[in-house]
C-alpha atoms as a PDB file:
ATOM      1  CA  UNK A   1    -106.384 -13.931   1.822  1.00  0.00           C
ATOM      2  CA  UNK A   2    -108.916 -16.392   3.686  1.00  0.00           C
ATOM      3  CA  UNK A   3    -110.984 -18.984   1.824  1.00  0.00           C
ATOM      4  CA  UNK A   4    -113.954 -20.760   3.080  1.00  0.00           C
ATOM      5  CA  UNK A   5    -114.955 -23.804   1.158  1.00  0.00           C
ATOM      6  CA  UNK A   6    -118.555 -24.918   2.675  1.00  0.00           C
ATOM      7  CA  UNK A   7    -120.092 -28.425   0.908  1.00  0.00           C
ATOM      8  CA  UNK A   8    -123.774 -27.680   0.227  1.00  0.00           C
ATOM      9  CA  UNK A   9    -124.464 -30.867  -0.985  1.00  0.00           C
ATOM     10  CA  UNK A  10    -122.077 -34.115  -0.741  1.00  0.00           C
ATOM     11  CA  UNK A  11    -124.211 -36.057  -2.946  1.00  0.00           C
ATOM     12  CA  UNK A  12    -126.112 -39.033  -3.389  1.00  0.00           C
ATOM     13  CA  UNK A  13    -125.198 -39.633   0.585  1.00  0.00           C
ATOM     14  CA  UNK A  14    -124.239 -36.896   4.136  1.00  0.00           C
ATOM     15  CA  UNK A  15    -121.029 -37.645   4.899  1.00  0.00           C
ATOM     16  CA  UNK A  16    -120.938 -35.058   8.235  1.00  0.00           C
ATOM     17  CA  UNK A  17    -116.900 -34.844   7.743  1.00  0.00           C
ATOM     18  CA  UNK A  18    -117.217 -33.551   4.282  1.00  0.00           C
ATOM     19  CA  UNK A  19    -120.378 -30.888   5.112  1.00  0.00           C
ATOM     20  CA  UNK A  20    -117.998 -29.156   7.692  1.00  0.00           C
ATOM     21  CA  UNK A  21    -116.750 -25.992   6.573  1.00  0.00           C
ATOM     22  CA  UNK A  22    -113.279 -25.514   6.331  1.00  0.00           C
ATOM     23  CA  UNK A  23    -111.426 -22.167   6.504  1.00  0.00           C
ATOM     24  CA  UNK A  24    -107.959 -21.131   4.798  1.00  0.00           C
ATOM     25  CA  UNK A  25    -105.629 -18.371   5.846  1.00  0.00           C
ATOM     26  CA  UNK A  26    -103.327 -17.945   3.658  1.00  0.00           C
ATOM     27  CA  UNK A  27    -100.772 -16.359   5.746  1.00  0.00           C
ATOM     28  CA  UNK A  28    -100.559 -19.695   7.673  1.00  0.00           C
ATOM     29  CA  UNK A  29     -99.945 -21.266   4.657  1.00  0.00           C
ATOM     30  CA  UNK A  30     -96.656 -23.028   3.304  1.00  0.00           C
ATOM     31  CA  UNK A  31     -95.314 -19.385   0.805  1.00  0.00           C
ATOM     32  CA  UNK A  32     -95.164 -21.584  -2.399  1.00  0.00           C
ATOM     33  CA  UNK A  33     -98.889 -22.722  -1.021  1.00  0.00           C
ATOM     34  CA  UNK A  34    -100.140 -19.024  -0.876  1.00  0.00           C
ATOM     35  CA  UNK A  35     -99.035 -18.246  -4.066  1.00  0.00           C
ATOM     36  CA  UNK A  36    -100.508 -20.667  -5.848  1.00  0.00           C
ATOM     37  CA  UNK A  37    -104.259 -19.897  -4.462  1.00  0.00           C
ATOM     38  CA  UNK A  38    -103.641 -16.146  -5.091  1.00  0.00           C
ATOM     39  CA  UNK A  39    -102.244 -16.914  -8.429  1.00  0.00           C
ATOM     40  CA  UNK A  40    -105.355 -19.330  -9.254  1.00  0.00           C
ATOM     41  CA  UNK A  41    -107.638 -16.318  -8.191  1.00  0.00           C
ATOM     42  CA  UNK A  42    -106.534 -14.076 -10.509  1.00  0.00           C
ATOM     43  CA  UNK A  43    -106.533 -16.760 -13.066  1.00  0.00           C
ATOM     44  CA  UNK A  44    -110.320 -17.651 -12.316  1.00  0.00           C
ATOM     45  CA  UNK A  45    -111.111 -14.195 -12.301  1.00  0.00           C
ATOM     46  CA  UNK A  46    -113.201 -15.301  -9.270  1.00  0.00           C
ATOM     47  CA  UNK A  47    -114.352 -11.628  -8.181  1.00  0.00           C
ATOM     48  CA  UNK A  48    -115.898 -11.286 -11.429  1.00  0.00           C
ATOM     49  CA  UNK A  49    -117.367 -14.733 -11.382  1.00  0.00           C
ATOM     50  CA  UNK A  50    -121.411 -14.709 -11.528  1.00  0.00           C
ATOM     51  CA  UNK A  51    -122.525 -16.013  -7.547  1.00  0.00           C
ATOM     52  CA  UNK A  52    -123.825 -19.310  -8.889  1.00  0.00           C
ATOM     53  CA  UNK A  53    -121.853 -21.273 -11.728  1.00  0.00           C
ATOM     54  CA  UNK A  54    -123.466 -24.428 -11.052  1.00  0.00           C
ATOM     55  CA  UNK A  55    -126.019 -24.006 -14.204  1.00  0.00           C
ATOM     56  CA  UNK A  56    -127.534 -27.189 -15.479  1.00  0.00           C
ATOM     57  CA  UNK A  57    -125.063 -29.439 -13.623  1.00  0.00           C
ATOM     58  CA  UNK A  58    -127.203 -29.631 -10.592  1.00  0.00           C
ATOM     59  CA  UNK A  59    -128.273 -32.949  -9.815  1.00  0.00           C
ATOM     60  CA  UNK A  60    -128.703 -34.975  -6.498  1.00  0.00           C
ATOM     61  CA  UNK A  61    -125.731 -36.751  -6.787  1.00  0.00           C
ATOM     62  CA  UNK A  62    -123.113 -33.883  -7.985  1.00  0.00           C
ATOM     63  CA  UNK A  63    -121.303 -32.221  -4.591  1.00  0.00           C
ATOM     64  CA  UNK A  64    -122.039 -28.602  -4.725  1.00  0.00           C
ATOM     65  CA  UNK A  65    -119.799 -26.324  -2.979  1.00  0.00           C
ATOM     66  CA  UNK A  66    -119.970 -22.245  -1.827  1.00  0.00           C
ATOM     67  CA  UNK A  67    -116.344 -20.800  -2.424  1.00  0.00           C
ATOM     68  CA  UNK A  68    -116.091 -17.719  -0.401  1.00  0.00           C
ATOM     69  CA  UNK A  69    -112.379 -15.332  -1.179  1.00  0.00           C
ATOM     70  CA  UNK A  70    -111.550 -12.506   1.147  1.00  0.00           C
ATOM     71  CA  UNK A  71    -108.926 -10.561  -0.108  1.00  0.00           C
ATOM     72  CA  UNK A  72    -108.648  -7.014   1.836  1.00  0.00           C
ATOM     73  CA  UNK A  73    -111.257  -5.748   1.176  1.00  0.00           C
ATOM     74  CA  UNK A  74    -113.155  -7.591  -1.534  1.00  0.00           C
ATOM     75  CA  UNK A  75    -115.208 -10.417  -0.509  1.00  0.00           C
ATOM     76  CA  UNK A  76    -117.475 -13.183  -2.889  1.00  0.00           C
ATOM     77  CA  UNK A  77    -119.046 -16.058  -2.514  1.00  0.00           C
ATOM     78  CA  UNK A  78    -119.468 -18.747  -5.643  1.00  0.00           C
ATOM     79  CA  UNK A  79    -122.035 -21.808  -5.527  1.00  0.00           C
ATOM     80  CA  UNK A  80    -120.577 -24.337  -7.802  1.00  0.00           C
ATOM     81  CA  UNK A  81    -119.834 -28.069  -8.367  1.00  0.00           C
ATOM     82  CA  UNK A  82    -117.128 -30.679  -8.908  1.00  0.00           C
ATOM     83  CA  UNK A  83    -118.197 -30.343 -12.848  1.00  0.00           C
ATOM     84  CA  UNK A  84    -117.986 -26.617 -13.120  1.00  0.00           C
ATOM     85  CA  UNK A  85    -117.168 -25.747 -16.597  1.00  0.00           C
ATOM     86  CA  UNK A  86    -114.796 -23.287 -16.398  1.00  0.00           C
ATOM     87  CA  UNK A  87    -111.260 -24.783 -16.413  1.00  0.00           C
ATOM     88  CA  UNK A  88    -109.431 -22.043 -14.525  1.00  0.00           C
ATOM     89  CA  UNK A  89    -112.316 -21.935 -11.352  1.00  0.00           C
ATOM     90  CA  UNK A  90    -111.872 -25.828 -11.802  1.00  0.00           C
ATOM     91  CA  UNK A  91    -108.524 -25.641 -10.636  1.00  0.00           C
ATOM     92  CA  UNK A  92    -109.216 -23.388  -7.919  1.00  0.00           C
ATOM     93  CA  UNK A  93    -111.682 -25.565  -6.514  1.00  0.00           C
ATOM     94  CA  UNK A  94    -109.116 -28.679  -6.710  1.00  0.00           C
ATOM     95  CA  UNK A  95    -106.524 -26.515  -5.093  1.00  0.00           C
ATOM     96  CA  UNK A  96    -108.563 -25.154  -2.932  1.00  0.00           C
ATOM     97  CA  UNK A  97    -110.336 -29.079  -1.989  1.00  0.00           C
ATOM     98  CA  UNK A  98    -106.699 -30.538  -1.534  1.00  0.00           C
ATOM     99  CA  UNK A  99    -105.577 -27.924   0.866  1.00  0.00           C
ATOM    100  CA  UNK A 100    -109.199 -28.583   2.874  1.00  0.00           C
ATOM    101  CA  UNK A 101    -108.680 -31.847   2.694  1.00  0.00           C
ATOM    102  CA  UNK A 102    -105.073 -31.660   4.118  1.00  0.00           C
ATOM    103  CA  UNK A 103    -106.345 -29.566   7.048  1.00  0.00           C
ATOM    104  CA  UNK A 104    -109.169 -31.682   7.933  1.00  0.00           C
ATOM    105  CA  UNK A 105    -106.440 -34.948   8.058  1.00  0.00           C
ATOM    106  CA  UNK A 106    -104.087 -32.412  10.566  1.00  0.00           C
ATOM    107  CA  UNK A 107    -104.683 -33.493  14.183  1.00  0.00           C
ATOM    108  CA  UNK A 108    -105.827 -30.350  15.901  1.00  0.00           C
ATOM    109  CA  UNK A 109    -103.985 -29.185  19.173  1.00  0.00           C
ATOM    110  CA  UNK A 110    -104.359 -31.191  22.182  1.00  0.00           C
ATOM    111  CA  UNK A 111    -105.604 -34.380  20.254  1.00  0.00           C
ATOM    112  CA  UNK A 112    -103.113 -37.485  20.776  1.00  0.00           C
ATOM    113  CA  UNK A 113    -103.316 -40.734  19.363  1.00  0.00           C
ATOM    114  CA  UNK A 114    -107.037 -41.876  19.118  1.00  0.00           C
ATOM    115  CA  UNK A 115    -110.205 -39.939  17.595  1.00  0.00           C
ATOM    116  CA  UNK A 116    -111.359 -39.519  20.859  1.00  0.00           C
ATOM    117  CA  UNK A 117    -108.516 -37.544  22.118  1.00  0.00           C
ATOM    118  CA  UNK A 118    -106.765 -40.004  24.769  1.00  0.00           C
ATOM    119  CA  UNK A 119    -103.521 -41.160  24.242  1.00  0.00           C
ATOM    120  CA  UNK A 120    -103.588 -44.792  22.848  1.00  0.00           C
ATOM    121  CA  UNK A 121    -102.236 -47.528  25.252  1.00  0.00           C
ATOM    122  CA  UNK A 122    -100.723 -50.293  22.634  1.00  0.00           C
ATOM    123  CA  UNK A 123    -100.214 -52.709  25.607  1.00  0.00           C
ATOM    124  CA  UNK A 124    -104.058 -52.247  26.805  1.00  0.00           C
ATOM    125  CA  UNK A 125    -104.615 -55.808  25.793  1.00  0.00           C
ATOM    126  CA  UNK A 126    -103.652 -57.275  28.900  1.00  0.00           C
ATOM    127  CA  UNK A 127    -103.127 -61.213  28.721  1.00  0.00           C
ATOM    128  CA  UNK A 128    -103.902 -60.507  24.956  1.00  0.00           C
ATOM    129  CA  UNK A 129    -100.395 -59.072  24.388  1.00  0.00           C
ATOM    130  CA  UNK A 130     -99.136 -61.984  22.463  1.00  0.00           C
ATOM    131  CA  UNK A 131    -101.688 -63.014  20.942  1.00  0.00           C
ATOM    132  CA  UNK A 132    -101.524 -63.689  16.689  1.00  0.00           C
ATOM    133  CA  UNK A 133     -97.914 -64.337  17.015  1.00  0.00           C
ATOM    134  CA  UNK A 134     -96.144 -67.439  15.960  1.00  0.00           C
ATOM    135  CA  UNK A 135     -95.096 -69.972  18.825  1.00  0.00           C
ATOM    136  CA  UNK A 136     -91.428 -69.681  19.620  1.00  0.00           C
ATOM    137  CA  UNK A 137     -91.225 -73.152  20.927  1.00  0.00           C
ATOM    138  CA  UNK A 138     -87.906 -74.942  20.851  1.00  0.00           C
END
């Protein structure tokens, strides 16, 4: 099964980290992980879910969020929100958000130490080395 979770809104202000989309195989997924999205599927009935469930909880400040499930061959896409109604697609979306979120805080491949990809240097400071430590005078 693969999962895209794409944030159409991310309300009242962009955050550019929270707008990127994020993509979820399941087979690359933790067993006990993959189960628990494919059993929250079913229990959302999320092929039969209507394209848009946001209904009158759109509002400028609400994050609003396309859910799109490939399973073999059936394929959907949902627009909804943080507030969706429906209890069992609101526990998809959480599962689905913390697994997102856990993927976006994995370093990717090749990245080391800083955001900008080079390795950090702790002892870069130079003379500064020392500095904020207590005086070990006798």
């Amino acid at each position: 099964m693969r999962i895209v979770l794409s944030t159409e809104s991310t309300g009242l202000a962009y955050f550019p980290g929270l707008a990127q989309d994020v993509t979820i195989d399941s087979q690359q997924l933790p067993e006990d992980a993959a189960d628990t999205l494919q059993r929250l599927v079913q229990e959302a009935n999320f092929f039969e879910q209507p394209d848009d469930v946001c209904g009158s909880t759109r509002a400028f400040d609400i994050r609003q969020y396309s859910l799109t499930i490939q399973d073999g061959r059936r394929r959907h896409t949902v627009t909804l929100t943080d507030q969706v109604e429906d209890p069992a697609l609101r526990a998809l979306l959480a599962e689905v958000q913390e697994v997102a979120q856990e993927k976006r805080q994995t370093p990717a491949k090749g990245r080391r130490g800083s955001k900008t990809g080079k390795p950090q240097d702790n002892n870069s400071r130079g003379s500064n080395t020392g500095q904020g430590k207590p005086s070990q005078e006798p």
